[in-house]
N, C-alpha and C. Protein backbone atom coordinates (compact mmCIF):
# COMPACT_ATOMS: atom_id res chain seq x y z
N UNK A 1 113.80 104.19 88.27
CA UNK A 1 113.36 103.72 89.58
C UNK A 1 111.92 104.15 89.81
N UNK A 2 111.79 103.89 90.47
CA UNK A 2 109.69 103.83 90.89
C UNK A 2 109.87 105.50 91.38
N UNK A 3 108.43 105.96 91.30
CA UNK A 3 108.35 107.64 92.08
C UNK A 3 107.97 107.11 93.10
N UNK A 4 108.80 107.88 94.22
CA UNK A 4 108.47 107.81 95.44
C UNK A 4 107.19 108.41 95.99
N UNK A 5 106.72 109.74 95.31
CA UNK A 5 105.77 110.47 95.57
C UNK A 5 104.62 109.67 95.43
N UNK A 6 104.29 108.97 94.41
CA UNK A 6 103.35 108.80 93.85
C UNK A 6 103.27 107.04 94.19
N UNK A 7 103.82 106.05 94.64
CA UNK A 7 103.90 105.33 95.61
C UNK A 7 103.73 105.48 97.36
N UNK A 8 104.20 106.86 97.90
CA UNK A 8 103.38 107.36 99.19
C UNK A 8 101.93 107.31 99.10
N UNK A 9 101.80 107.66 97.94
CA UNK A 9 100.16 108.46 97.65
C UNK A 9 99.49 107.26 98.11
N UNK A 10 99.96 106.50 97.29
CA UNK A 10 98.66 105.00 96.72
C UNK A 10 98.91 104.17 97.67
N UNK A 11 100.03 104.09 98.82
CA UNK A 11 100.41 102.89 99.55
C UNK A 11 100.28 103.77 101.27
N UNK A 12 99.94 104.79 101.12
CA UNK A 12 99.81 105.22 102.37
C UNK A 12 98.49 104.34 103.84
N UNK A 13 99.06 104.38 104.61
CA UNK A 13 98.20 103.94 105.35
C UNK A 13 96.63 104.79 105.44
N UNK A 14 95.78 104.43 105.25
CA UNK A 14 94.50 105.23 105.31
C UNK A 14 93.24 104.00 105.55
N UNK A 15 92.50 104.02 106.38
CA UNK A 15 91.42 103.27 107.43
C UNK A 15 90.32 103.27 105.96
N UNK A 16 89.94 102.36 105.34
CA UNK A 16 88.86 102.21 104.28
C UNK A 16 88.13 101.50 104.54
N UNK A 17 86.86 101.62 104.07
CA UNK A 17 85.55 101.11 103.56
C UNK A 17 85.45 100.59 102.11
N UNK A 18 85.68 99.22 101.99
CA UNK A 18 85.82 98.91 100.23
C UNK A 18 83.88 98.45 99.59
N UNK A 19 83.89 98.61 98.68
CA UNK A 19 82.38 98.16 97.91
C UNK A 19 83.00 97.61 96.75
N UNK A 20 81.80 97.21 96.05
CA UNK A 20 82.18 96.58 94.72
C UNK A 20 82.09 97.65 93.90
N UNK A 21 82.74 97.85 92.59
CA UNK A 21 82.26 99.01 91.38
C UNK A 21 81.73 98.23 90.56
N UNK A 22 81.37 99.42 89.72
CA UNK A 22 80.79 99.25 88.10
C UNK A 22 81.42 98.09 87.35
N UNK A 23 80.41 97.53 86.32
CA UNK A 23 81.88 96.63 85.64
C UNK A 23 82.69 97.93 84.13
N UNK A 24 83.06 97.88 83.87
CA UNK A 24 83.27 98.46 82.68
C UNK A 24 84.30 97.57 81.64
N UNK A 25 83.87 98.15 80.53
CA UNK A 25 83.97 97.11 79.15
C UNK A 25 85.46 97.45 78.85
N UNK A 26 86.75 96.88 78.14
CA UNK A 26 87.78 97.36 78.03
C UNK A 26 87.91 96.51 76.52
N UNK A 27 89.28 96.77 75.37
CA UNK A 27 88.95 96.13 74.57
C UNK A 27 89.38 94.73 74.99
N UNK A 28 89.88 94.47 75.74
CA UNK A 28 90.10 92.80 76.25
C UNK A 28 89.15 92.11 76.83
N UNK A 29 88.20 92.87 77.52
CA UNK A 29 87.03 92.23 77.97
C UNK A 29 86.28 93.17 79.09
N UNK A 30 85.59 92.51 79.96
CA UNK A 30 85.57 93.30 81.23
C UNK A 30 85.72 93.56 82.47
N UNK A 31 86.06 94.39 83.19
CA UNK A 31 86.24 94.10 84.25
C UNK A 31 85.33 95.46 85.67
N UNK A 32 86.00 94.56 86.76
CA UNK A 32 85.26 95.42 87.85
C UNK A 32 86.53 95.19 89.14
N UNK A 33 86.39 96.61 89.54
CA UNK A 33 87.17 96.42 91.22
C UNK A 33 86.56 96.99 92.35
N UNK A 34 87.33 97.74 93.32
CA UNK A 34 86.28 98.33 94.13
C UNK A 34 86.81 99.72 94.40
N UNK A 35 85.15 100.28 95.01
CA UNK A 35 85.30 101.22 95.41
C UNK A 35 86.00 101.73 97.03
N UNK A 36 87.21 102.69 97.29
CA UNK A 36 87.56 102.82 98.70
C UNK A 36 87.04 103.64 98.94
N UNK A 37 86.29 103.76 100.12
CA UNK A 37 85.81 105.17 100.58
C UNK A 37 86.80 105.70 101.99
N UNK A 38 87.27 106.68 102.00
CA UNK A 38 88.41 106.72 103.22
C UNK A 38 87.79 107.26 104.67
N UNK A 39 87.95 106.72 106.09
CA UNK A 39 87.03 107.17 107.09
C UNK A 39 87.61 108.77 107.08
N UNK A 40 88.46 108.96 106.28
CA UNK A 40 88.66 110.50 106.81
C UNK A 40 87.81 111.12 106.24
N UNK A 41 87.17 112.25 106.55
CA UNK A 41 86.13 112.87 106.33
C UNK A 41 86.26 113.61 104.62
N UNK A 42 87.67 114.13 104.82
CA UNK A 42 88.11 115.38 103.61
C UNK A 42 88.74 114.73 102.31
N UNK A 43 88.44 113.02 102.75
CA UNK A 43 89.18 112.33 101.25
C UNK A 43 87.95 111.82 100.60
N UNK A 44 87.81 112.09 99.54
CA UNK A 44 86.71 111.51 98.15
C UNK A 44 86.60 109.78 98.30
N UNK A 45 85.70 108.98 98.29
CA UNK A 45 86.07 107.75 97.70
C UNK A 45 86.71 107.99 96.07
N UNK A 46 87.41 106.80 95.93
CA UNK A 46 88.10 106.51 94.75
C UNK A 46 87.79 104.83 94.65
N UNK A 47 87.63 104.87 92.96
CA UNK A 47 87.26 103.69 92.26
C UNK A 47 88.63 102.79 91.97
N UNK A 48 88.84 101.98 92.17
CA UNK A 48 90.53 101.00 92.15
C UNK A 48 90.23 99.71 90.94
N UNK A 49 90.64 99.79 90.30
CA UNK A 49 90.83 98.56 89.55
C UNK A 49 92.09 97.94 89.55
N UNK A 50 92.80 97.18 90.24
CA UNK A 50 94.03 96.85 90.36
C UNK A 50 94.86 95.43 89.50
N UNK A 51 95.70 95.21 89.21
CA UNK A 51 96.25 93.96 88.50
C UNK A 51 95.52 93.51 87.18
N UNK A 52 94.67 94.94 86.48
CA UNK A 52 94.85 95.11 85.19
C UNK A 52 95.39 94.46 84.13
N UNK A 53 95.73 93.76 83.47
CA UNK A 53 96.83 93.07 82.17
C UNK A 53 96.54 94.50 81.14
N UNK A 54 97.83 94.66 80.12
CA UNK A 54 97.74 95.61 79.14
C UNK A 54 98.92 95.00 78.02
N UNK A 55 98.92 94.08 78.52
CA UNK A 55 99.92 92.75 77.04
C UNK A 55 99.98 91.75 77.61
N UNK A 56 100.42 90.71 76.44
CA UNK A 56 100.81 89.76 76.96
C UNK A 56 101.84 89.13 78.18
N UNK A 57 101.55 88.22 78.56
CA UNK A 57 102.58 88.31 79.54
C UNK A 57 104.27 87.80 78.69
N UNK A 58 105.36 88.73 78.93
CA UNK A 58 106.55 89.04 78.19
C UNK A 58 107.42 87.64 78.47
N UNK A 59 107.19 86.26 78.44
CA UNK A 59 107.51 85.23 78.97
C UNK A 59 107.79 84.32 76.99
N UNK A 60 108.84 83.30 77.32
CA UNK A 60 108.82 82.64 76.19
C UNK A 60 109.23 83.19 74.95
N UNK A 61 109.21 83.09 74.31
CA UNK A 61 109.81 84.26 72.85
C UNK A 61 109.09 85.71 73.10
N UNK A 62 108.40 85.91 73.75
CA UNK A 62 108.15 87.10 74.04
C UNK A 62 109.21 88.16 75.04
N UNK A 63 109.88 87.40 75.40
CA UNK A 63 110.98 87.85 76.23
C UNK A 63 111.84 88.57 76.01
N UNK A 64 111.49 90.03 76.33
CA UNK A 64 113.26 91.38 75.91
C UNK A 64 112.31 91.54 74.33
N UNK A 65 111.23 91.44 74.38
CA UNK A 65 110.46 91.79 73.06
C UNK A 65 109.68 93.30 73.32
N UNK A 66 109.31 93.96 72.85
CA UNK A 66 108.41 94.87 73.05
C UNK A 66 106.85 94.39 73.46
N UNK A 67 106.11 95.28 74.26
CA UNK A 67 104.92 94.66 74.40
C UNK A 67 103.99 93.87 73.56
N UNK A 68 103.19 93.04 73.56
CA UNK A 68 102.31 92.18 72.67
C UNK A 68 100.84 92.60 73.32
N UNK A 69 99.99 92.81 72.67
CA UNK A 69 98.64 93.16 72.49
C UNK A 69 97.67 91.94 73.30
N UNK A 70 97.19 92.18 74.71
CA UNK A 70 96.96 90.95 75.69
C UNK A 70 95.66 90.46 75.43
N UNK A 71 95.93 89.34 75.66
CA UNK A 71 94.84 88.02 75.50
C UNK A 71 93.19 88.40 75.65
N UNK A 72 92.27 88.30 74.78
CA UNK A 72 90.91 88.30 75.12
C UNK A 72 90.24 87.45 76.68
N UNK A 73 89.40 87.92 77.45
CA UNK A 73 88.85 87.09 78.49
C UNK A 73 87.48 87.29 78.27
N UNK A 74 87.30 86.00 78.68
CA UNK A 74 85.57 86.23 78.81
C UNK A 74 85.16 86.69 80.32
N UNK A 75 83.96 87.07 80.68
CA UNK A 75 83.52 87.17 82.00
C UNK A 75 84.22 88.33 82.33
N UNK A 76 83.51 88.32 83.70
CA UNK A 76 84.27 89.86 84.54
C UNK A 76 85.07 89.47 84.99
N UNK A 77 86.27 89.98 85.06
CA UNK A 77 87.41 89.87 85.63
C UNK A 77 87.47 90.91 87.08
N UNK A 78 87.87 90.43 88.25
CA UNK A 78 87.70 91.24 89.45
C UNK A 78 88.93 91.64 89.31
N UNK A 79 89.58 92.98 89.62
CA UNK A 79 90.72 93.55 89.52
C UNK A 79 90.69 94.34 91.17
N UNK A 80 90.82 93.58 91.90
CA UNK A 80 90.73 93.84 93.17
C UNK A 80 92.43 93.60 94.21
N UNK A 81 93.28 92.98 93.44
CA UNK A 81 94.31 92.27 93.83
C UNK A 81 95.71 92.85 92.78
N UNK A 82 96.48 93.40 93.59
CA UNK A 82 98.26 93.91 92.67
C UNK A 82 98.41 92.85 91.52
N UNK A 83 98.87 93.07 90.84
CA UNK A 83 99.18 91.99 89.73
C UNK A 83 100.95 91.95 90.21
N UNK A 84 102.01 90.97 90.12
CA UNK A 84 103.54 90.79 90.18
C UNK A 84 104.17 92.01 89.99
N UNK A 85 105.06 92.45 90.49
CA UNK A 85 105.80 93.79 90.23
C UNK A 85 107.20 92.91 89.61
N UNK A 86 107.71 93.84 87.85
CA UNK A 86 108.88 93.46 87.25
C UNK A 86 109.86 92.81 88.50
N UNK A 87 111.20 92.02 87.77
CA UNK A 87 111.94 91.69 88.78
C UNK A 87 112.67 92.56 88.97
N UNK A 88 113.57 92.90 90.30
CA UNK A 88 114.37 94.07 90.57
C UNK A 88 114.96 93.67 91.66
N UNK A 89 116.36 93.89 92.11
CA UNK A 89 116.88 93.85 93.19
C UNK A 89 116.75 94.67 94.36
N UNK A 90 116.16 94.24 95.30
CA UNK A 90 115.61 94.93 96.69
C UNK A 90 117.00 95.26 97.73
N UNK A 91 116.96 96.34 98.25
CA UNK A 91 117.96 96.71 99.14
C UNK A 91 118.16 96.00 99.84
N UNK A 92 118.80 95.35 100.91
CA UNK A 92 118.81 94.43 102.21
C UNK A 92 118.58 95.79 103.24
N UNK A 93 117.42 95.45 103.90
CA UNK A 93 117.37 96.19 104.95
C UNK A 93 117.44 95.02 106.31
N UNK A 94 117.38 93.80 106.19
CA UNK A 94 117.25 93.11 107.08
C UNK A 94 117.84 93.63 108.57
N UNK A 95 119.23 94.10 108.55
CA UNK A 95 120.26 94.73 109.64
C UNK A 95 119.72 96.08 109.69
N UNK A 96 118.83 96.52 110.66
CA UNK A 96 118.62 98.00 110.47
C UNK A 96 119.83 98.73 110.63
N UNK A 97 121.24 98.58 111.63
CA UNK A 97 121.99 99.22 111.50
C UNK A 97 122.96 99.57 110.86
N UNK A 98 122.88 98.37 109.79
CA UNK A 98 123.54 98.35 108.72
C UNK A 98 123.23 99.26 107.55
N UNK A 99 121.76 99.28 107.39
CA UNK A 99 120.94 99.74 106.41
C UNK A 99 120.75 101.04 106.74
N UNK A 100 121.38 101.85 107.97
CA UNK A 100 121.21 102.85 108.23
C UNK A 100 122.42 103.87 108.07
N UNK A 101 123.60 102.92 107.50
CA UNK A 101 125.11 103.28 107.14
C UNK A 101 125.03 103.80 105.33
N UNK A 102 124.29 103.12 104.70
CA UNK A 102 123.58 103.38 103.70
C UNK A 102 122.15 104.35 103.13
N UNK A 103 121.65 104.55 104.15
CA UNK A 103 120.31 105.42 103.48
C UNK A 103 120.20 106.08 104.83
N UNK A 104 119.22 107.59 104.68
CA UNK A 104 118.61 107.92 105.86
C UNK A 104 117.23 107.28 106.32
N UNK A 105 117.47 107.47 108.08
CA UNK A 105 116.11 106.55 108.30
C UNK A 105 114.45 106.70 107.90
N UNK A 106 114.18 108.15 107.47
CA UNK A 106 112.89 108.30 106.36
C UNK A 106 113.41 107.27 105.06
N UNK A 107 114.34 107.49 104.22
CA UNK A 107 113.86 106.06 103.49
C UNK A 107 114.13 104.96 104.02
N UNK A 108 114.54 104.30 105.19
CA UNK A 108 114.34 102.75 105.87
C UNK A 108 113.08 102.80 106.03
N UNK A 109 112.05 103.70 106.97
CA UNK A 109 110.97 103.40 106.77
C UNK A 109 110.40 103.60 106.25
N UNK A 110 110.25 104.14 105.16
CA UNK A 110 109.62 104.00 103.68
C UNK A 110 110.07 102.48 103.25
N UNK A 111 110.85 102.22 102.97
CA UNK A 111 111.17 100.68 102.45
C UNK A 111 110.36 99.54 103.34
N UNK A 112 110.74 99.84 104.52
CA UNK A 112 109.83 98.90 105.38
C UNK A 112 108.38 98.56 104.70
N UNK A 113 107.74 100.05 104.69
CA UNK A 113 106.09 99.91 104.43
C UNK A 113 105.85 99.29 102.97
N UNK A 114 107.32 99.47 102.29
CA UNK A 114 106.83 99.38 101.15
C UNK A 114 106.87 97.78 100.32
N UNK A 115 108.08 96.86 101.25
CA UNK A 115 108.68 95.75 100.50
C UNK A 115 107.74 94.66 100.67
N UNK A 116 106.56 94.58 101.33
CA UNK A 116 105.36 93.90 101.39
C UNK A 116 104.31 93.72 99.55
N UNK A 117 104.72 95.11 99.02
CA UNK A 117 104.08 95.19 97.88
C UNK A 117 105.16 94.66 96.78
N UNK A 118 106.63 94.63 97.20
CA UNK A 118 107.27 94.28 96.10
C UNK A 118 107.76 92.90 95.96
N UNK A 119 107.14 92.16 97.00
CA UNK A 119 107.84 90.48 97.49
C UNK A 119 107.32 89.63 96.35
N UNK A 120 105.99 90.46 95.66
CA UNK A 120 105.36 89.23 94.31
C UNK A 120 106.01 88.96 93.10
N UNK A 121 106.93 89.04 93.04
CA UNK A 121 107.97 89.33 91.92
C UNK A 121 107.87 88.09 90.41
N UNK A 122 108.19 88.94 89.39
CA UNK A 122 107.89 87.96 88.30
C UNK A 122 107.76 88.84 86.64
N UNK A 123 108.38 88.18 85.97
CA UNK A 123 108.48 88.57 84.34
C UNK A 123 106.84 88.75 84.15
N UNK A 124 106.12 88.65 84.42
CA UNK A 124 105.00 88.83 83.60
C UNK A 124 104.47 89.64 85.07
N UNK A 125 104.91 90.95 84.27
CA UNK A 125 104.72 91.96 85.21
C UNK A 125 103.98 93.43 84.64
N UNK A 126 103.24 92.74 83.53
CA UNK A 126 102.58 94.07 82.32
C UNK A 126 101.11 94.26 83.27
N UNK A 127 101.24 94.79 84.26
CA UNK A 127 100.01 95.24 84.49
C UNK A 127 99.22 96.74 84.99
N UNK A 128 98.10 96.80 85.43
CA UNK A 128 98.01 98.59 86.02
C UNK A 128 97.23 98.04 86.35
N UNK A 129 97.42 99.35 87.40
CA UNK A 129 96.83 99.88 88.69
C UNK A 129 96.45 101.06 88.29
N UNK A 130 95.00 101.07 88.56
CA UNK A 130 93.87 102.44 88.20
C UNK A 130 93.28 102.47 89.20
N UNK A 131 93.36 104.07 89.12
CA UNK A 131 92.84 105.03 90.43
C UNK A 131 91.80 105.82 89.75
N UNK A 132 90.70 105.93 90.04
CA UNK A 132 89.66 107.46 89.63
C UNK A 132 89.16 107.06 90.54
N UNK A 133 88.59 108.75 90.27
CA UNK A 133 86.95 109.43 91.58
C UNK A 133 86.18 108.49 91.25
N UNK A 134 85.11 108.06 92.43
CA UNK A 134 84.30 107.41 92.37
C UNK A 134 82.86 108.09 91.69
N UNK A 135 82.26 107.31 90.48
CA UNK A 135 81.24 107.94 89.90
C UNK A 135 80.35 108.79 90.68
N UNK A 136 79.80 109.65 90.25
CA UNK A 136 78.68 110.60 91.16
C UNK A 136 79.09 111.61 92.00
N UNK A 137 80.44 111.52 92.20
CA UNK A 137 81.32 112.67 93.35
C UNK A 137 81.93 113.95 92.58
């Protein structure tokens, strides 16, 4: 199952300032995302490259295969946007009082904040999400 910890981290609500980053070279090609800078005073900006590819997409005889080594691109690729999250069956929270016979209400609202990021659903789901300090900090 997903870490909860480490999904708080990255999906927490926090007030940002986005810029463009660096491009940097990868062996597939290159790409660029952005930089967040957070209005809170005591958080670092961090550099995001998001919806990444790192194989092929697992579709077609590739399917229930082990990863495949992903496609060359030309140009910069903006990695600014989630790439599909694997398919998985989502809790029904629709009935909060139902859903509250089942879980405690810290995880209902955790699920709440969270099922916005998991609605993109889809087999070709080989991707990352990269977090670093923003250069110079």
């Amino acid at each position: 199952m997903v870490s909860y910890m480490f999904l708080i981290m990255v999906l927490s609500d926090v007030t940002a300032t986005l810029t463009s980053s660096r491009i940097v070279r990868t062996k597939y090609g290159e790409v660029t995302g952005v930089i967040v800078t957070p209005d809170a005073r005591h958080l670092d900006s961090v550099e995001i490259f998001r919806g990444v590819p790192y194989a092929s997409p697992p579709v077609g005889n590739l399917r229930f295969m082990p990863p495949v080594s992903g496609a060359l691109w030309s140009g910069v690729k903006l990695a600014d946007k989630f790439g599909p999250v694997c398919p998985q069956r989502l809790p029904d929270i629709t009935d909060e009082t139902e859903a509250l016979k089942r879980m405690p209400r810290g995880r209902l609202n955790y699920l709440k904040r969270l099922m916005p990021y998991l609605q993109n659903q889809s087999e070709d789901c080989l991707y990352l999400n990269i977090y670093v300090p923003a250069q110079g900090e």
